[in-house]
N, C-alpha and C. Protein backbone atom coordinates (compact mmCIF):
# COMPACT_ATOMS: atom_id res chain seq x y z
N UNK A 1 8.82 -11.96 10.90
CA UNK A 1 7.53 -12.48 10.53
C UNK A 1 6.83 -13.00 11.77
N UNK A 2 5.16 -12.48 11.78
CA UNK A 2 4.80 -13.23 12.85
C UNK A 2 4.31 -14.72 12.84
N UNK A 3 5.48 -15.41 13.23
CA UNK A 3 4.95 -17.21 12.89
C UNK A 3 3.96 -17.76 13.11
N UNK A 4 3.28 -17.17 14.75
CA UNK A 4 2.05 -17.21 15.11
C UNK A 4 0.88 -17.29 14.63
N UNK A 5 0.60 -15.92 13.30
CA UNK A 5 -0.55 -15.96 12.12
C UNK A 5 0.37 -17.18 11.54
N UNK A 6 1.25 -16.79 10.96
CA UNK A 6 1.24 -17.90 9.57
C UNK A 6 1.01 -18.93 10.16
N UNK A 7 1.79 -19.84 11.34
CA UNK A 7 0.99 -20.91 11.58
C UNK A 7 -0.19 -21.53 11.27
N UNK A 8 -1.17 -20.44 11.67
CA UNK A 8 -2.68 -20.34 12.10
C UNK A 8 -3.32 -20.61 10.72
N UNK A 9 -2.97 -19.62 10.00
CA UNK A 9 -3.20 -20.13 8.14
C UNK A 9 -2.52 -21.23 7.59
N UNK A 10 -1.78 -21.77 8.05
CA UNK A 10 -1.15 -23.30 7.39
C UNK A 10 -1.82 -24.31 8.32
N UNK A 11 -1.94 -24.03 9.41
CA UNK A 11 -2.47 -25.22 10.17
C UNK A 11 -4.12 -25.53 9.99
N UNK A 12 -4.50 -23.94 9.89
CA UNK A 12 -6.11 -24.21 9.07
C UNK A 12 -6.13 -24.96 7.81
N UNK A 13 -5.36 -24.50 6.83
CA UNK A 13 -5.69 -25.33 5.40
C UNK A 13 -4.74 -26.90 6.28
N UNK A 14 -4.42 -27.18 6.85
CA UNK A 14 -3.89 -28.65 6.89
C UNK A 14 -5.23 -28.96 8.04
N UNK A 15 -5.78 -28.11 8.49
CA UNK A 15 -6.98 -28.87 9.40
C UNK A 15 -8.08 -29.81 8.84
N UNK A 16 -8.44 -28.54 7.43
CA UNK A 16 -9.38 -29.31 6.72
C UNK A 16 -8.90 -30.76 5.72
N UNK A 17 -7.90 -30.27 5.95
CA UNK A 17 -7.09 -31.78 4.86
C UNK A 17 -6.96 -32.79 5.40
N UNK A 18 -6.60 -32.72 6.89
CA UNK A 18 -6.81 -33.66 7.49
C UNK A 18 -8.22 -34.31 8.01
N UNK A 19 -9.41 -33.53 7.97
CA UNK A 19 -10.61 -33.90 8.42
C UNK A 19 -11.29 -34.42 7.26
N UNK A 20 -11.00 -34.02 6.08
CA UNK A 20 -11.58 -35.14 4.99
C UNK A 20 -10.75 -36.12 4.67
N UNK A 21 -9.93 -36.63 5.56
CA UNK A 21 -8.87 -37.79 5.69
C UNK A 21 -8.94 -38.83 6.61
N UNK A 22 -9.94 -37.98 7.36
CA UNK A 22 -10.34 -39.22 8.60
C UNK A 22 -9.03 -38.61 9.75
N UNK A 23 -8.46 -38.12 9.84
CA UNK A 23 -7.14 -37.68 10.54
C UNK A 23 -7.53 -36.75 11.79
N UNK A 24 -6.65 -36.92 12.56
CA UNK A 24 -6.47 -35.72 13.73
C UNK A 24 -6.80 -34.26 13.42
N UNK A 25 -7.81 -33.61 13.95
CA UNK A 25 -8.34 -32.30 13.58
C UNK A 25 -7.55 -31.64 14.52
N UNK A 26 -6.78 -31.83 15.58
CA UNK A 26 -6.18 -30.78 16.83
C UNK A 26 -5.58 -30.13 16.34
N UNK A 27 -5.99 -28.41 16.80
CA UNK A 27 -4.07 -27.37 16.19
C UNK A 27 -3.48 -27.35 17.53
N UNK A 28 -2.22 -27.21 16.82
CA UNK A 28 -1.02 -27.44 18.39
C UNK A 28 -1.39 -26.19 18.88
N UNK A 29 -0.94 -26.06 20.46
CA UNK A 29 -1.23 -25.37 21.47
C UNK A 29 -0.55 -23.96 20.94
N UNK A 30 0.23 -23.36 20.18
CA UNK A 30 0.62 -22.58 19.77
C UNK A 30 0.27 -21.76 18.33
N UNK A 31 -0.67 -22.86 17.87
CA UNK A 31 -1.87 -22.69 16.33
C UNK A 31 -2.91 -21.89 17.37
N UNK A 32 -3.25 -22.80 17.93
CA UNK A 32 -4.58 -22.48 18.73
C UNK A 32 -4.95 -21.07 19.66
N UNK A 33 -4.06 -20.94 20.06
CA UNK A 33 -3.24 -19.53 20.74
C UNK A 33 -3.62 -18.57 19.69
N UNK A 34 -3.17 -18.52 18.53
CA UNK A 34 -2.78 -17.81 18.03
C UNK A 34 -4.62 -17.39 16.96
N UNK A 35 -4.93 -18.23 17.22
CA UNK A 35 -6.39 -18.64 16.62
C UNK A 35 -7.42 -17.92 17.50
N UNK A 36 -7.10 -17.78 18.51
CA UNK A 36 -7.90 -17.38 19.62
C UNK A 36 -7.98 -15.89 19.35
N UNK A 37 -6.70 -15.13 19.14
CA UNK A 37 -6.37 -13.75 19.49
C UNK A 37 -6.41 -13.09 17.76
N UNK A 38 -6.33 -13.86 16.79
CA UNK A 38 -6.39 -13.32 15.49
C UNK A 38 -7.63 -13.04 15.25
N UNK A 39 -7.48 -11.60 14.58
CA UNK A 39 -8.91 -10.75 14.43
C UNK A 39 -8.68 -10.23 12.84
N UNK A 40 -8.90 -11.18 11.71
CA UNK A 40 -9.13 -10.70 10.51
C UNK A 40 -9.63 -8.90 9.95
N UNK A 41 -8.67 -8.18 9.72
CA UNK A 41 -9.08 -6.66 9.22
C UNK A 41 -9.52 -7.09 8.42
N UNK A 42 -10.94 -6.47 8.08
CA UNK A 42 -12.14 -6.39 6.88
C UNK A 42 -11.84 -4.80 6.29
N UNK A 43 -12.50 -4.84 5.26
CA UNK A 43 -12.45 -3.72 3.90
C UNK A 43 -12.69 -2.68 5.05
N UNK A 44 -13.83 -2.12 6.03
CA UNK A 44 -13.76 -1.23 6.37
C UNK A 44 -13.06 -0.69 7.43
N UNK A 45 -12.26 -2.22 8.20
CA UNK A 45 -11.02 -1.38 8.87
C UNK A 45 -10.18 -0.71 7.78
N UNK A 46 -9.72 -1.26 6.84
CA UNK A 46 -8.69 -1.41 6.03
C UNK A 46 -8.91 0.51 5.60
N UNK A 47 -9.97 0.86 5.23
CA UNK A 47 -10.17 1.67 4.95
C UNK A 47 -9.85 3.23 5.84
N UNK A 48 -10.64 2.63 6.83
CA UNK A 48 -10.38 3.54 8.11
C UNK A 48 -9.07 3.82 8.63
N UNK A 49 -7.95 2.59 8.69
CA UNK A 49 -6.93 3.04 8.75
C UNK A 49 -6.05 3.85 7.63
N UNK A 50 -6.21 3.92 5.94
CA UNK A 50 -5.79 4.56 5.57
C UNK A 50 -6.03 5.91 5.54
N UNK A 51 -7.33 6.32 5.98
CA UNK A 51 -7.70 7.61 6.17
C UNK A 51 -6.89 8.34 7.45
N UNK A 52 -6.57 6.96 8.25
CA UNK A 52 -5.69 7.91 9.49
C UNK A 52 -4.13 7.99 9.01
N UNK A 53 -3.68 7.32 7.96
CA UNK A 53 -2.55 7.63 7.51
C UNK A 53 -2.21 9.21 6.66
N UNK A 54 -3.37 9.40 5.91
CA UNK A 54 -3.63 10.41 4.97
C UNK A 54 -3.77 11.21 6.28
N UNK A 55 -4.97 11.22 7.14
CA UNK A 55 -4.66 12.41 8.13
C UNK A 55 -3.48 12.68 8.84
N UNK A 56 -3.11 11.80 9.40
CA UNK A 56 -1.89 11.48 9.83
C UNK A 56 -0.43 12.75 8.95
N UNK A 57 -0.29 12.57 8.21
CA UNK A 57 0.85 12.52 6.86
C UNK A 57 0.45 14.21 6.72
N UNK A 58 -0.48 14.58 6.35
CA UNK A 58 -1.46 15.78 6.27
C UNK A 58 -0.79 17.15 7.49
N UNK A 59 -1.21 16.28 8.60
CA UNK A 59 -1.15 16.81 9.85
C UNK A 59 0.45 17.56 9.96
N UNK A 60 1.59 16.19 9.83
CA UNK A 60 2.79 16.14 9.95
C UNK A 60 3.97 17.03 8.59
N UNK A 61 2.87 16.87 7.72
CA UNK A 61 3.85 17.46 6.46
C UNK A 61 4.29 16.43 5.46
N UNK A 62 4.24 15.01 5.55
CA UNK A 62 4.25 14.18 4.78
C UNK A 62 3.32 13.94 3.29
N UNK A 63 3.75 12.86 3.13
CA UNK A 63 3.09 12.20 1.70
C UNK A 63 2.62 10.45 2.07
N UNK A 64 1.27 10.12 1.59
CA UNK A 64 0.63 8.69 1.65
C UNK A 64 1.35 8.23 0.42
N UNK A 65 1.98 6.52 0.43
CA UNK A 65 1.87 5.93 -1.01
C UNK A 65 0.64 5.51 -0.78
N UNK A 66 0.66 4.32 -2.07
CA UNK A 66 0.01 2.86 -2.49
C UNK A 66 0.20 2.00 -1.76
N UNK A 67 -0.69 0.91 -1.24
CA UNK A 67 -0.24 -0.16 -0.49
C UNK A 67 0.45 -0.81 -1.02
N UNK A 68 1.47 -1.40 -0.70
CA UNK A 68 2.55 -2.27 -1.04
C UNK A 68 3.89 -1.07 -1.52
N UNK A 69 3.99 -0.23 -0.52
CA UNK A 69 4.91 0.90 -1.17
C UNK A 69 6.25 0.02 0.42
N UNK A 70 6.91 0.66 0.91
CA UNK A 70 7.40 0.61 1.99
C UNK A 70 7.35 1.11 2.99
N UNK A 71 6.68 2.31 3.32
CA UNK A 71 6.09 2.86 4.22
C UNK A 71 4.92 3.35 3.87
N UNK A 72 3.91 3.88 4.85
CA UNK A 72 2.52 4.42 4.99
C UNK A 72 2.91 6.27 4.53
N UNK A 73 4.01 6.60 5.30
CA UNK A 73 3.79 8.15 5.03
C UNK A 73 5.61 8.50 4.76
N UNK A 74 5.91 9.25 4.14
CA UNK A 74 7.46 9.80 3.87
C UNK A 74 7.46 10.96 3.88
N UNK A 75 8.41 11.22 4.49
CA UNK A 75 8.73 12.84 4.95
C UNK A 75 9.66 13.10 4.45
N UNK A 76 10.10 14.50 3.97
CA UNK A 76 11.33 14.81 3.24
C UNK A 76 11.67 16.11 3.84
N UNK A 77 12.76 16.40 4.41
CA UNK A 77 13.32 17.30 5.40
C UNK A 77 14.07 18.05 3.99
N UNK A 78 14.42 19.45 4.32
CA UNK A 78 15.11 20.43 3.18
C UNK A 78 16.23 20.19 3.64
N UNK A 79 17.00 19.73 5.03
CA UNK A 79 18.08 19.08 4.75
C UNK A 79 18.60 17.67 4.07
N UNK A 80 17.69 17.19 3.54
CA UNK A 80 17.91 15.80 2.51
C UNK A 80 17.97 14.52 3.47
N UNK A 81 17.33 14.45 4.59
CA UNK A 81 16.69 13.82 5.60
C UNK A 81 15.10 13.07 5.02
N UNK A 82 15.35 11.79 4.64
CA UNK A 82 14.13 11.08 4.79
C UNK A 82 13.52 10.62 5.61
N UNK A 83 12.26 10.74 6.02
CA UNK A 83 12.02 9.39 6.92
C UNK A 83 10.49 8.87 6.64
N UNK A 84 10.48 7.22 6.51
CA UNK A 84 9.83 6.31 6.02
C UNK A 84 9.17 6.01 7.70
N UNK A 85 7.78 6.40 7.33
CA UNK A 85 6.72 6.25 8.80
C UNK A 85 5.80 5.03 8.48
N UNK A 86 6.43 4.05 9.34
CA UNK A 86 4.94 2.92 9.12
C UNK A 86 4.03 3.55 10.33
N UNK A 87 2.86 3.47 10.03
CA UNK A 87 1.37 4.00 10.89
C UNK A 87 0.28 2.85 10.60
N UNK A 88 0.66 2.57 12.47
CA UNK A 88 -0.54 1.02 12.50
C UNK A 88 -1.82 1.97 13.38
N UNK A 89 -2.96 1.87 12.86
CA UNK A 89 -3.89 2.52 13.36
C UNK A 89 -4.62 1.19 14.10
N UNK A 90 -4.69 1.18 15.74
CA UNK A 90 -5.59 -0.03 16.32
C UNK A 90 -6.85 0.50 16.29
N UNK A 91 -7.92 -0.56 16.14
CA UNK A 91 -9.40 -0.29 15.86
C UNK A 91 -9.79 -1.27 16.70
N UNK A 92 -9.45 -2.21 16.89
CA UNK A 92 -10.25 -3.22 18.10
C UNK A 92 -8.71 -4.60 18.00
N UNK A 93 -9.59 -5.12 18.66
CA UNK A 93 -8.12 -6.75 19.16
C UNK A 93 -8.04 -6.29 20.64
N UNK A 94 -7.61 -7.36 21.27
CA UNK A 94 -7.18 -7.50 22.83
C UNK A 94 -5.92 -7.22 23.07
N UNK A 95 -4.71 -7.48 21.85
CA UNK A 95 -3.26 -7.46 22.44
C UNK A 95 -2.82 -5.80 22.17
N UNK A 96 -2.27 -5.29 23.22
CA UNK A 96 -1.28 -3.99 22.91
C UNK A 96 -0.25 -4.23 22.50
N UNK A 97 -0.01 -4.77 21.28
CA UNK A 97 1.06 -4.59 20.68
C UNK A 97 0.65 -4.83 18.78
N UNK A 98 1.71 -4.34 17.83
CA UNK A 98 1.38 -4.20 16.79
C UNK A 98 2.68 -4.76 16.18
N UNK A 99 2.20 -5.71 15.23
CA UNK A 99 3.11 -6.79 14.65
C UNK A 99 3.48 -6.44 13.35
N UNK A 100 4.40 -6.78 12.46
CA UNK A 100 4.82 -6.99 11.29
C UNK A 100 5.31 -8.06 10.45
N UNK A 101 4.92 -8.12 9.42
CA UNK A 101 5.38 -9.60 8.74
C UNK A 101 6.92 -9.57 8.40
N UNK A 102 7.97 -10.09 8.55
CA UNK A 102 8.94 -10.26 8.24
C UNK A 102 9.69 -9.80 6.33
N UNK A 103 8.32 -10.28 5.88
CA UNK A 103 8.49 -9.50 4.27
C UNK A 103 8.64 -7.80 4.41
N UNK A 104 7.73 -7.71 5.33
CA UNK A 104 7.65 -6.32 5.55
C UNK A 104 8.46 -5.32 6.11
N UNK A 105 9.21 -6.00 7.29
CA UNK A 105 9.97 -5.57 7.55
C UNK A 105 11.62 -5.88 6.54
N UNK A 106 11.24 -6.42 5.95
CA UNK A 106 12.83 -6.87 5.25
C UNK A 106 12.85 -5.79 4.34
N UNK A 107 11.45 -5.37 3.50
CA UNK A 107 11.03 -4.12 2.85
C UNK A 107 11.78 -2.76 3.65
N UNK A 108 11.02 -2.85 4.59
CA UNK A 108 11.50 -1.30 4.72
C UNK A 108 13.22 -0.93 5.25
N UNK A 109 13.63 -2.08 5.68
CA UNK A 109 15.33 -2.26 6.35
C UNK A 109 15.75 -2.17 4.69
N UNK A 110 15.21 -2.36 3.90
CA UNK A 110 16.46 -2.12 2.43
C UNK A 110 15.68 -1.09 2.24
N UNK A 111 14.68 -0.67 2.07
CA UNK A 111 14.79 1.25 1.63
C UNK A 111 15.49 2.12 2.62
N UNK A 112 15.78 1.47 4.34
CA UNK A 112 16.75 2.25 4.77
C UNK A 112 17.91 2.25 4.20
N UNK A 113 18.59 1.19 3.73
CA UNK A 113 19.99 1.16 3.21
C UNK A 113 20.13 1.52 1.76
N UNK A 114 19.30 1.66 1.12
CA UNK A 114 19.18 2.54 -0.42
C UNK A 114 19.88 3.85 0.01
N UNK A 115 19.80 4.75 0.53
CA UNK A 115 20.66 6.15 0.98
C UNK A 115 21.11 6.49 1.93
N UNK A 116 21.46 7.54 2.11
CA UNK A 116 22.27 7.77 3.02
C UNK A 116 20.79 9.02 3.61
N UNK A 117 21.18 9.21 4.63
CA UNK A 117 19.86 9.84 5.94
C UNK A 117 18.69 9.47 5.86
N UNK A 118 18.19 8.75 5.50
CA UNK A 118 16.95 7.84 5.79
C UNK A 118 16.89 7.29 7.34
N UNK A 119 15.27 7.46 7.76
CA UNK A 119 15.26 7.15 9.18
C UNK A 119 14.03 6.68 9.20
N UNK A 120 13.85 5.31 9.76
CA UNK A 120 13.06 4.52 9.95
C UNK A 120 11.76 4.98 11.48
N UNK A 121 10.22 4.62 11.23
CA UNK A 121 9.74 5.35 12.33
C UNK A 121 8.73 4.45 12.41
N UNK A 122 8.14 4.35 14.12
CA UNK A 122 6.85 3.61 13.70
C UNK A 122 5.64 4.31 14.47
N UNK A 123 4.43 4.79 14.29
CA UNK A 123 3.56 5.51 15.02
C UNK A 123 2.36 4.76 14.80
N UNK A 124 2.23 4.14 16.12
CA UNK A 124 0.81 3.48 16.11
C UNK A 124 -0.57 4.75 17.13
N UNK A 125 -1.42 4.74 16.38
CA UNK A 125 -2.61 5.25 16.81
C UNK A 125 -3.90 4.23 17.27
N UNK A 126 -3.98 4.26 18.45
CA UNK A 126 -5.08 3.78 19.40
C UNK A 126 -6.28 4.18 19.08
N UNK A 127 -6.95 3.93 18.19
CA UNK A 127 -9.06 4.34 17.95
C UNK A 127 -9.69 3.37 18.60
N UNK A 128 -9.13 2.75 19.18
CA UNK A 128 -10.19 1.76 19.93
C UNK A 128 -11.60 2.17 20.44
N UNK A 129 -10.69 3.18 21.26
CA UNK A 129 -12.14 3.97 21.58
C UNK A 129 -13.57 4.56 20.70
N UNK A 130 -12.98 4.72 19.51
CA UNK A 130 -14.12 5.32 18.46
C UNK A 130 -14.28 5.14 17.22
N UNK A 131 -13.22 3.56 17.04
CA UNK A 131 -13.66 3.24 15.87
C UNK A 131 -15.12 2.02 15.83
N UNK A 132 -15.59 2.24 14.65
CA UNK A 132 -17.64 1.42 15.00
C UNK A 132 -18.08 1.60 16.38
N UNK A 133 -18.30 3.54 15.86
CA UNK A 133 -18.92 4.16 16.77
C UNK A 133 -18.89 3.72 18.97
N UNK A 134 -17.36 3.10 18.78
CA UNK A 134 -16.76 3.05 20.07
C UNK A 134 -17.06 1.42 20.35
N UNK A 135 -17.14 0.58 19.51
CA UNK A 135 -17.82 -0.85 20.18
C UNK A 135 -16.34 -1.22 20.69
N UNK A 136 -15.22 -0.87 20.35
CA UNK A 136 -13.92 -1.42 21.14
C UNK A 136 -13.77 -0.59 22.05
N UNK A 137 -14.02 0.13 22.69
CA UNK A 137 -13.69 1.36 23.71
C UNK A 137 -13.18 0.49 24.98
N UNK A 138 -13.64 -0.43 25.14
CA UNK A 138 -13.00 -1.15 26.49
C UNK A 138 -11.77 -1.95 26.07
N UNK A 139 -10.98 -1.41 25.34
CA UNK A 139 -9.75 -2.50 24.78
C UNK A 139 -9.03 -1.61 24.82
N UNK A 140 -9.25 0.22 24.96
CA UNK A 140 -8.63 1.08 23.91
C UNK A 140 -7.39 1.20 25.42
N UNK A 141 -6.33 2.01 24.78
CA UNK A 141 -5.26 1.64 25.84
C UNK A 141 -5.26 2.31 26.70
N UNK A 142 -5.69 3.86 26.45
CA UNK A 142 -6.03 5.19 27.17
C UNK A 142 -5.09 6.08 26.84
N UNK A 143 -4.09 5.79 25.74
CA UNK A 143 -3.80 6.88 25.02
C UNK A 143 -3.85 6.99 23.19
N UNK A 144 -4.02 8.24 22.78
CA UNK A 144 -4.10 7.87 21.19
C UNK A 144 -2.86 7.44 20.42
N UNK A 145 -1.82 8.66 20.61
CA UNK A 145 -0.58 8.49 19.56
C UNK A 145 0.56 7.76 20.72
N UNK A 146 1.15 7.03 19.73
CA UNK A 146 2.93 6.13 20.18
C UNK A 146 3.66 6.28 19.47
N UNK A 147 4.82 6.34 20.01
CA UNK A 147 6.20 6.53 18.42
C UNK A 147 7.40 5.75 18.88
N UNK A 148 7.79 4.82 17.81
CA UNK A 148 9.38 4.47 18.20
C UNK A 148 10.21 4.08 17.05
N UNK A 149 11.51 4.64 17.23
CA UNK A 149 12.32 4.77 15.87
C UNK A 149 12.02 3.51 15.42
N UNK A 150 12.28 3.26 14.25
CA UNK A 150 12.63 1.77 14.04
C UNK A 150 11.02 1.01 13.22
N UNK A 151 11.44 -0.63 13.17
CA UNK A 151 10.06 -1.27 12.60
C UNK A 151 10.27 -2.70 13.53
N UNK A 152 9.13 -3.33 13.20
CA UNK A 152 9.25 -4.52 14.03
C UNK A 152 7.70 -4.88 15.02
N UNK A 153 8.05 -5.59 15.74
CA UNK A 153 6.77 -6.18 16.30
C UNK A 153 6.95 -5.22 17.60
N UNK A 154 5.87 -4.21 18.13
CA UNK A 154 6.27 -3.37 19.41
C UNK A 154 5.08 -3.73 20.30
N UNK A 155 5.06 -3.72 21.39
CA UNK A 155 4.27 -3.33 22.18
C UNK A 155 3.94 -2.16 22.76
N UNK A 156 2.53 -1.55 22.97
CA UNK A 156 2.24 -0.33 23.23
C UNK A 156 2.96 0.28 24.60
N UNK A 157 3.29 -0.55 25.90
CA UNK A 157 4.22 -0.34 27.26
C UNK A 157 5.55 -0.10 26.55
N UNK A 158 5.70 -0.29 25.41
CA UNK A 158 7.27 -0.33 25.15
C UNK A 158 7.60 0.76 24.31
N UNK A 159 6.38 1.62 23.87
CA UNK A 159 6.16 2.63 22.78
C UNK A 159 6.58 3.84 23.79
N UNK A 160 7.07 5.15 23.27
CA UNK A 160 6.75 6.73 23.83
C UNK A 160 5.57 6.80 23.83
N UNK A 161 4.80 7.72 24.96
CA UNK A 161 4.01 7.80 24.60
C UNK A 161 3.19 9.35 23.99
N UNK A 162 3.28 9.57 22.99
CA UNK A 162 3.44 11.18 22.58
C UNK A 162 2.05 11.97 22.50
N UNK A 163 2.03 12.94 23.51
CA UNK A 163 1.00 14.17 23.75
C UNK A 163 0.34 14.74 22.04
N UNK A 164 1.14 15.30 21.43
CA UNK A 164 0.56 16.23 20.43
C UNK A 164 1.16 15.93 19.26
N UNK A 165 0.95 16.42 17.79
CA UNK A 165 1.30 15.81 17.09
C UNK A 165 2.64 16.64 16.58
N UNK A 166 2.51 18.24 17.65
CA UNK A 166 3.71 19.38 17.71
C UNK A 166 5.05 18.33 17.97
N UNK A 167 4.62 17.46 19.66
CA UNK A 167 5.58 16.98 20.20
C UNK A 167 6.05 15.55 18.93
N UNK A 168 5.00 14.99 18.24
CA UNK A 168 5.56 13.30 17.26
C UNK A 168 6.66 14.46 16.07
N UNK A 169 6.22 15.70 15.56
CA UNK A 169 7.25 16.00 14.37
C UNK A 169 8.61 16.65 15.53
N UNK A 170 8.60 16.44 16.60
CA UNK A 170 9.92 17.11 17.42
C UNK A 170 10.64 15.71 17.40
N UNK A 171 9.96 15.20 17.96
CA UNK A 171 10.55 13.41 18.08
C UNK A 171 11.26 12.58 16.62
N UNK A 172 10.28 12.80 15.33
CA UNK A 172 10.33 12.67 13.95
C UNK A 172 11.92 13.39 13.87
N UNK A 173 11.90 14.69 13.84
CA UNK A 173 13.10 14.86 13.39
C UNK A 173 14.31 14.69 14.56
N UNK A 174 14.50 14.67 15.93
CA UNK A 174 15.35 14.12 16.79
C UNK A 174 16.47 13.34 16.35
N UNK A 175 17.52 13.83 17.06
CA UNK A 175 18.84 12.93 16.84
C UNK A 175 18.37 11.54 18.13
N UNK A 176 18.89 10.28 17.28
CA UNK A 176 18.31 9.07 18.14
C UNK A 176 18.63 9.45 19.61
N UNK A 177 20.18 9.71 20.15
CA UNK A 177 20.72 9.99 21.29
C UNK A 177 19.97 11.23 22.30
N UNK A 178 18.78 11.78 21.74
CA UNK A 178 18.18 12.75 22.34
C UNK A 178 16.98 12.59 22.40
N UNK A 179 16.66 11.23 22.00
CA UNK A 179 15.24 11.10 22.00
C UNK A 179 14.77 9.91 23.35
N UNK A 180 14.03 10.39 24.05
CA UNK A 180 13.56 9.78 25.67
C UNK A 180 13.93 8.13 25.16
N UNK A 181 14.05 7.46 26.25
CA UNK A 181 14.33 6.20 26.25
C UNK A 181 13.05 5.21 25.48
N UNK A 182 11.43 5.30 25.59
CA UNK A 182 11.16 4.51 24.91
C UNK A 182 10.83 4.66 23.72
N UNK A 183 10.86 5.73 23.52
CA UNK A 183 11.21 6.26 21.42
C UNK A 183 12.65 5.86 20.85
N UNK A 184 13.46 5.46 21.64
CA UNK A 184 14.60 4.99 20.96
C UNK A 184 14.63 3.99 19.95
N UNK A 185 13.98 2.73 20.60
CA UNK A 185 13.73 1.36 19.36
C UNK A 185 15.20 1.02 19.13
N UNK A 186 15.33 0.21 17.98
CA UNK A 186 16.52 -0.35 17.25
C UNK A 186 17.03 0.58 16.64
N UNK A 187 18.34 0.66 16.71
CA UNK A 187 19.36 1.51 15.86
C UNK A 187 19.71 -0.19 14.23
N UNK A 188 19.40 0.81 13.31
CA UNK A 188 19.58 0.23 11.82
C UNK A 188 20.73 0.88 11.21
């Protein structure tokens, strides 16, 4: 979980509680931090990124759920090979890296252990450049697609960084031990 947001939302509702109390309005240096760099997704990010999941999934041979499923896209190999793709699409924010809530990740670590060949994946896509008609373009990282086994909080320096979407389904199906060093991630 990133403690950082939740902080930021508990220390806000205790800000105002304390200011109609007559009380100390300060958030600790680590609220405040975190206040600075949090960028609320609105309905039409929200939107925009599911359309890059659906393209995404489309592209690759997959399937989109429902939000609140455990992954964004699932792939089903004819050798009885699953794999559960979370896809964080960036649209604007300053930090290169892409976080997960701890619920979330606790989610998808037990649909790995529900069967046997299930493989956990994470592919973040960079639109910085052209999402609201490019107003983030100076944030964008300078590449589009990243992949690394696994879930969790990543940073984009710490991601593969993958050319085509030929080369993300070569990587997708890869034995972990053959896949370049920063597509490796956590072994689950």
């Amino acid at each position: 979980m990133n403690t950082a947001l939740h902080d930021v939302s508990t220390e806000a509702r205790d800000y105002h509680g304390r200011w109609e109390k007559g009380g100390s309005t300060a958030l600790s240096t680590k609220a405040a931090t975190a206040k600075a760099n949090y960028t609320e997704s609105k309905a039409d990010v929200q939107r925009y990124a599911e359309s890059q999941e659906d393209e995404l999934a489309r592209r690759i041979g997959g399937r989109t759920f429902n939000t609140g499923e455990a992954f964004d896209v699932v792939l089903k190999r004819k050798n009885g090979t699953i794999h559960g793709i979370e896809v964080k699409t960036k649209t604007h924010g300053k930090q290169d890296e892409v976080t997960m809530k701890g619920s979330a990740v606790k989610r998808k670590v037990d649909w790995h252990k529900k069967g046997k060949n299930r493989v956990i994946h994470t592919v973040v896509l960079d639109h910085r450049d052209r999402f609201a008609g490019g107003a983030y373009k100076d944030l964008y990282s300078g590449h589009d697609i990243y992949y690394r086994r696994g879930v969790g909080k990543q940073w984009l320096a710490s991601k593969h960084k993958v050319k085509s979407i030929a080369e993300l389904k070569r990587l997708i199906d890869m034995p972990y031990k053959s896949l370049p060093p920063k597509a490796q991630g956590v072994i689950r």
